[in-house]
C-alpha atoms as a PDB file:
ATOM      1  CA  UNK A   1      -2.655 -23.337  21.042  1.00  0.00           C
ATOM      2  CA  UNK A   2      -3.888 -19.985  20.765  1.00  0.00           C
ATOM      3  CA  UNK A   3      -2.725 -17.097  19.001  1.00  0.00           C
ATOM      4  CA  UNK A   4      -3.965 -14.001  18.802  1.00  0.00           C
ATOM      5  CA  UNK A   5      -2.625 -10.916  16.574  1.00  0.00           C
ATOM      6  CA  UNK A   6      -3.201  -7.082  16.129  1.00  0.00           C
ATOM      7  CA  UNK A   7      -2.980  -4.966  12.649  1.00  0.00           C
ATOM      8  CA  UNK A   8      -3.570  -1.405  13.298  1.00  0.00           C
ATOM      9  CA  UNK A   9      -4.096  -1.365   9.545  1.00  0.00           C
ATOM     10  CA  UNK A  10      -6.151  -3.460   6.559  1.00  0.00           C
ATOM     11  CA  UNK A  11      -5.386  -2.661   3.472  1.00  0.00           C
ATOM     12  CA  UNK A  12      -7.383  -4.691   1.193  1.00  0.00           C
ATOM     13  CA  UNK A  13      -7.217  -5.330  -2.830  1.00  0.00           C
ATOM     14  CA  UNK A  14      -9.728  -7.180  -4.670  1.00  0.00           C
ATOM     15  CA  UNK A  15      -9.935  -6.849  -8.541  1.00  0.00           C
ATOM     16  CA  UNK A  16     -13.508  -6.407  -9.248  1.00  0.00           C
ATOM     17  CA  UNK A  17     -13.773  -9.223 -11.436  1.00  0.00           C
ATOM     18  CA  UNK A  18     -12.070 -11.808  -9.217  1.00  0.00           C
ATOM     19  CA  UNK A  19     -13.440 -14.824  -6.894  1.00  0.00           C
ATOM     20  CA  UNK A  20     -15.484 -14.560  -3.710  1.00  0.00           C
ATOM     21  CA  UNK A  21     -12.680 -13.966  -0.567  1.00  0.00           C
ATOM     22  CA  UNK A  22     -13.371 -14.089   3.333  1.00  0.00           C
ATOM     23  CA  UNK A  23     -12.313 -11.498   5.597  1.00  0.00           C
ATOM     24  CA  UNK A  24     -13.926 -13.567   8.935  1.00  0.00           C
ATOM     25  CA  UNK A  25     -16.117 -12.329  10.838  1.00  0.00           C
ATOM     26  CA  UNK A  26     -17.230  -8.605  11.984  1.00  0.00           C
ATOM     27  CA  UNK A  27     -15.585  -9.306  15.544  1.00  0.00           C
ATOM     28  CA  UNK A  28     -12.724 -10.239  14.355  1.00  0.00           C
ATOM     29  CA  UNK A  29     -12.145  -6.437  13.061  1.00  0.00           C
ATOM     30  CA  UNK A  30     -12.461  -3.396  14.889  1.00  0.00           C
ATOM     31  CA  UNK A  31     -13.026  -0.278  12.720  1.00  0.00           C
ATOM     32  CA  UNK A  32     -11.626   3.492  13.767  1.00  0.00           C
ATOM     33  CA  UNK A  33     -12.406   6.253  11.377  1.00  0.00           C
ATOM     34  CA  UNK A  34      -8.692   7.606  10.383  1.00  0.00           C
ATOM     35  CA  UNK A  35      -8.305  11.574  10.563  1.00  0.00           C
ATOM     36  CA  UNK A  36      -7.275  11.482   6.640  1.00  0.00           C
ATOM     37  CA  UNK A  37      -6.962   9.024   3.664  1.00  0.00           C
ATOM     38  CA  UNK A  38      -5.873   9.249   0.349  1.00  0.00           C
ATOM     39  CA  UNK A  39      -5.632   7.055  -2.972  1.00  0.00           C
ATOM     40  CA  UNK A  40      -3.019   7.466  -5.099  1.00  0.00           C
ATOM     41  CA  UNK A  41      -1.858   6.071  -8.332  1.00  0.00           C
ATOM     42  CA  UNK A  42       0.834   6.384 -10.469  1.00  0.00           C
ATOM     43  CA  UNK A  43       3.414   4.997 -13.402  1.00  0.00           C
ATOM     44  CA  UNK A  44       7.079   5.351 -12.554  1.00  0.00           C
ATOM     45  CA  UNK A  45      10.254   4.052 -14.745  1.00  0.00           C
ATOM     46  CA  UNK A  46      13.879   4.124 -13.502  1.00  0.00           C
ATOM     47  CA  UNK A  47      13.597   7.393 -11.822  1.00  0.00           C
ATOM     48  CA  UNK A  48      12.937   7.804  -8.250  1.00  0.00           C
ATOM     49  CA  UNK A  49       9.689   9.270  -7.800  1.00  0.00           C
ATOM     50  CA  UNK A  50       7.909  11.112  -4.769  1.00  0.00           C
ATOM     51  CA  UNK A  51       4.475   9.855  -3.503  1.00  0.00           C
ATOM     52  CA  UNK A  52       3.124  12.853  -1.585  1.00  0.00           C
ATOM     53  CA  UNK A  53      -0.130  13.482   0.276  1.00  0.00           C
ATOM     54  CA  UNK A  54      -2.280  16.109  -0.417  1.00  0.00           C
ATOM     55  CA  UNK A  55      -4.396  15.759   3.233  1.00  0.00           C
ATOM     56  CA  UNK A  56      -1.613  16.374   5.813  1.00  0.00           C
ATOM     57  CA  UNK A  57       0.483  13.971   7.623  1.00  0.00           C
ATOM     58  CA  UNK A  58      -0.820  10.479   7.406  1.00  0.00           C
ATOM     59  CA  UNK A  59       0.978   7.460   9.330  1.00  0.00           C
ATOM     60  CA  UNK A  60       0.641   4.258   7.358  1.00  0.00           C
ATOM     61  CA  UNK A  61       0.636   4.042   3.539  1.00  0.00           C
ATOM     62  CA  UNK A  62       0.458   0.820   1.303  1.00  0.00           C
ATOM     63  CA  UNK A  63       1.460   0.228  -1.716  1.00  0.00           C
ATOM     64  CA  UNK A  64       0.766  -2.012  -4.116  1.00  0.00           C
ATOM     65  CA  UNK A  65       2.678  -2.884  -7.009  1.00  0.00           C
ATOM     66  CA  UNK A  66       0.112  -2.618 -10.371  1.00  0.00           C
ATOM     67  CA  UNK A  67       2.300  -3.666 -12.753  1.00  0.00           C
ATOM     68  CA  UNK A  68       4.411  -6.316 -13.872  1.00  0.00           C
ATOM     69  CA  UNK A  69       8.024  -5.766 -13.105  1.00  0.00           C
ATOM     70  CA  UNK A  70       9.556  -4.888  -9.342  1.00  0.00           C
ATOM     71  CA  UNK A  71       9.426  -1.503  -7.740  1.00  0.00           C
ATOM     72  CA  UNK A  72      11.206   0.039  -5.182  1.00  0.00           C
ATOM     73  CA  UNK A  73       9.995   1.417  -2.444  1.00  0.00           C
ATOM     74  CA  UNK A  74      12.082   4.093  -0.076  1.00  0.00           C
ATOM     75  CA  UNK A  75      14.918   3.078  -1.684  1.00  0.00           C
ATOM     76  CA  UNK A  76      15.085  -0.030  -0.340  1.00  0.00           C
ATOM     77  CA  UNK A  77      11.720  -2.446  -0.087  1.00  0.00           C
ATOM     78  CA  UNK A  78      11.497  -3.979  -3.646  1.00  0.00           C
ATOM     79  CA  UNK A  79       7.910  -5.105  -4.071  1.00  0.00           C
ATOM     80  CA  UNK A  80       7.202  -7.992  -6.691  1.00  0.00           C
ATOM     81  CA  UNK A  81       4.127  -8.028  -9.218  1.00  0.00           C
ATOM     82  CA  UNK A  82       1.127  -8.188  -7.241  1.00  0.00           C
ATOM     83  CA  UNK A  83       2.734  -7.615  -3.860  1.00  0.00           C
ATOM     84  CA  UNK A  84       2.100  -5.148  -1.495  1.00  0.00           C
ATOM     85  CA  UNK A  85       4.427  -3.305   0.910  1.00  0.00           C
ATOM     86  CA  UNK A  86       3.048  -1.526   4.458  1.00  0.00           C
ATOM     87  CA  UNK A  87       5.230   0.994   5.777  1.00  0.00           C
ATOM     88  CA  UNK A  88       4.787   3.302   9.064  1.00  0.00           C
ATOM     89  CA  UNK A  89       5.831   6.559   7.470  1.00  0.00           C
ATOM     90  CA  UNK A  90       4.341   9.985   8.088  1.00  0.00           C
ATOM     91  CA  UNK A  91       6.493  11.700   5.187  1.00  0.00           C
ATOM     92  CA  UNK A  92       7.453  11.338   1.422  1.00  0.00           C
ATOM     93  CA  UNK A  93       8.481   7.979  -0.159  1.00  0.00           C
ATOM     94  CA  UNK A  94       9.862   7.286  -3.387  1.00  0.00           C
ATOM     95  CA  UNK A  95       9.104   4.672  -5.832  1.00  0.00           C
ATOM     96  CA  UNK A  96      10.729   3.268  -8.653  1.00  0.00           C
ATOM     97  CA  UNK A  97      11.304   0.696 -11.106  1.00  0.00           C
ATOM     98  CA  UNK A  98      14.674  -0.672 -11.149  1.00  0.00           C
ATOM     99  CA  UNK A  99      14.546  -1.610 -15.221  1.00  0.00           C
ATOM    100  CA  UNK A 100      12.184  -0.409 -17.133  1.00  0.00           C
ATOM    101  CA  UNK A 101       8.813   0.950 -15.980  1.00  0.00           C
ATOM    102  CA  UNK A 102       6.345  -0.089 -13.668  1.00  0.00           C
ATOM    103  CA  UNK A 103       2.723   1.304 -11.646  1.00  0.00           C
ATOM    104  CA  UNK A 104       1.139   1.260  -8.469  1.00  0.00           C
ATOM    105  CA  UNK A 105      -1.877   2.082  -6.130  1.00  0.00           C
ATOM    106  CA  UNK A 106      -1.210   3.275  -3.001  1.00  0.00           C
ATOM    107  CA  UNK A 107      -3.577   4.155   0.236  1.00  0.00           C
ATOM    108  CA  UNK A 108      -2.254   6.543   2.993  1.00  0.00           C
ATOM    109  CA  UNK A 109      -3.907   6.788   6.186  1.00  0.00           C
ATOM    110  CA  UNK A 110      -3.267   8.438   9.228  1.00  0.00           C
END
């Protein structure tokens, strides 16, 4: 069987001092040059907070959750330790930790 799949974005996080990882090989991963991208970081606690984009309207932003308790995404994604959530959005999302306090990196790109 063959299966075959298509990600119109790769988002990937490595810590810097982790092991060696495989991404396959160059064919397997077709590169376009987005019209914007932007990295953003940030602590939250209980609070809903905006993520916002300073370089226009983007389409696809990641998030990944930094610290060590759940956040909440849009209101509605709750993304474990570690995790990371992709969403299609071109407009603001809010983050926050439902108890206590929490951080994340995020990459928009459109």
């Amino acid at each position: 069987m063959s299966v075959q799949a298509r990600v119109d974005v790769d988002v990937v996080f490595h810590d810097s001092n982790g092991s060696t990882f495989s991404i396959g090989t160059v064919d397997d991963h077709q590169f376009a040059e987005p019209a914007g991208c932007e990295t953003i970081t940030g602590s939250v606690g209980t609070a809903a907070e905006s993520i916002v984009s300073s370089v226009g309207t983007l389409s696809t932003l990641a998030v990944k959750n930094t610290g060590t308790s759940v956040l909440r995404v849009a209101g509605a994604i709750d993304v474990s330790a570690g995790r990371v959530a992709v969403l299609p959005v071109t407009s603001t999302v809010t983050v926050e930790a439902p108890s206590g306090s929490g951080s994340y990196t995020a990459i928009w790109v459109g």
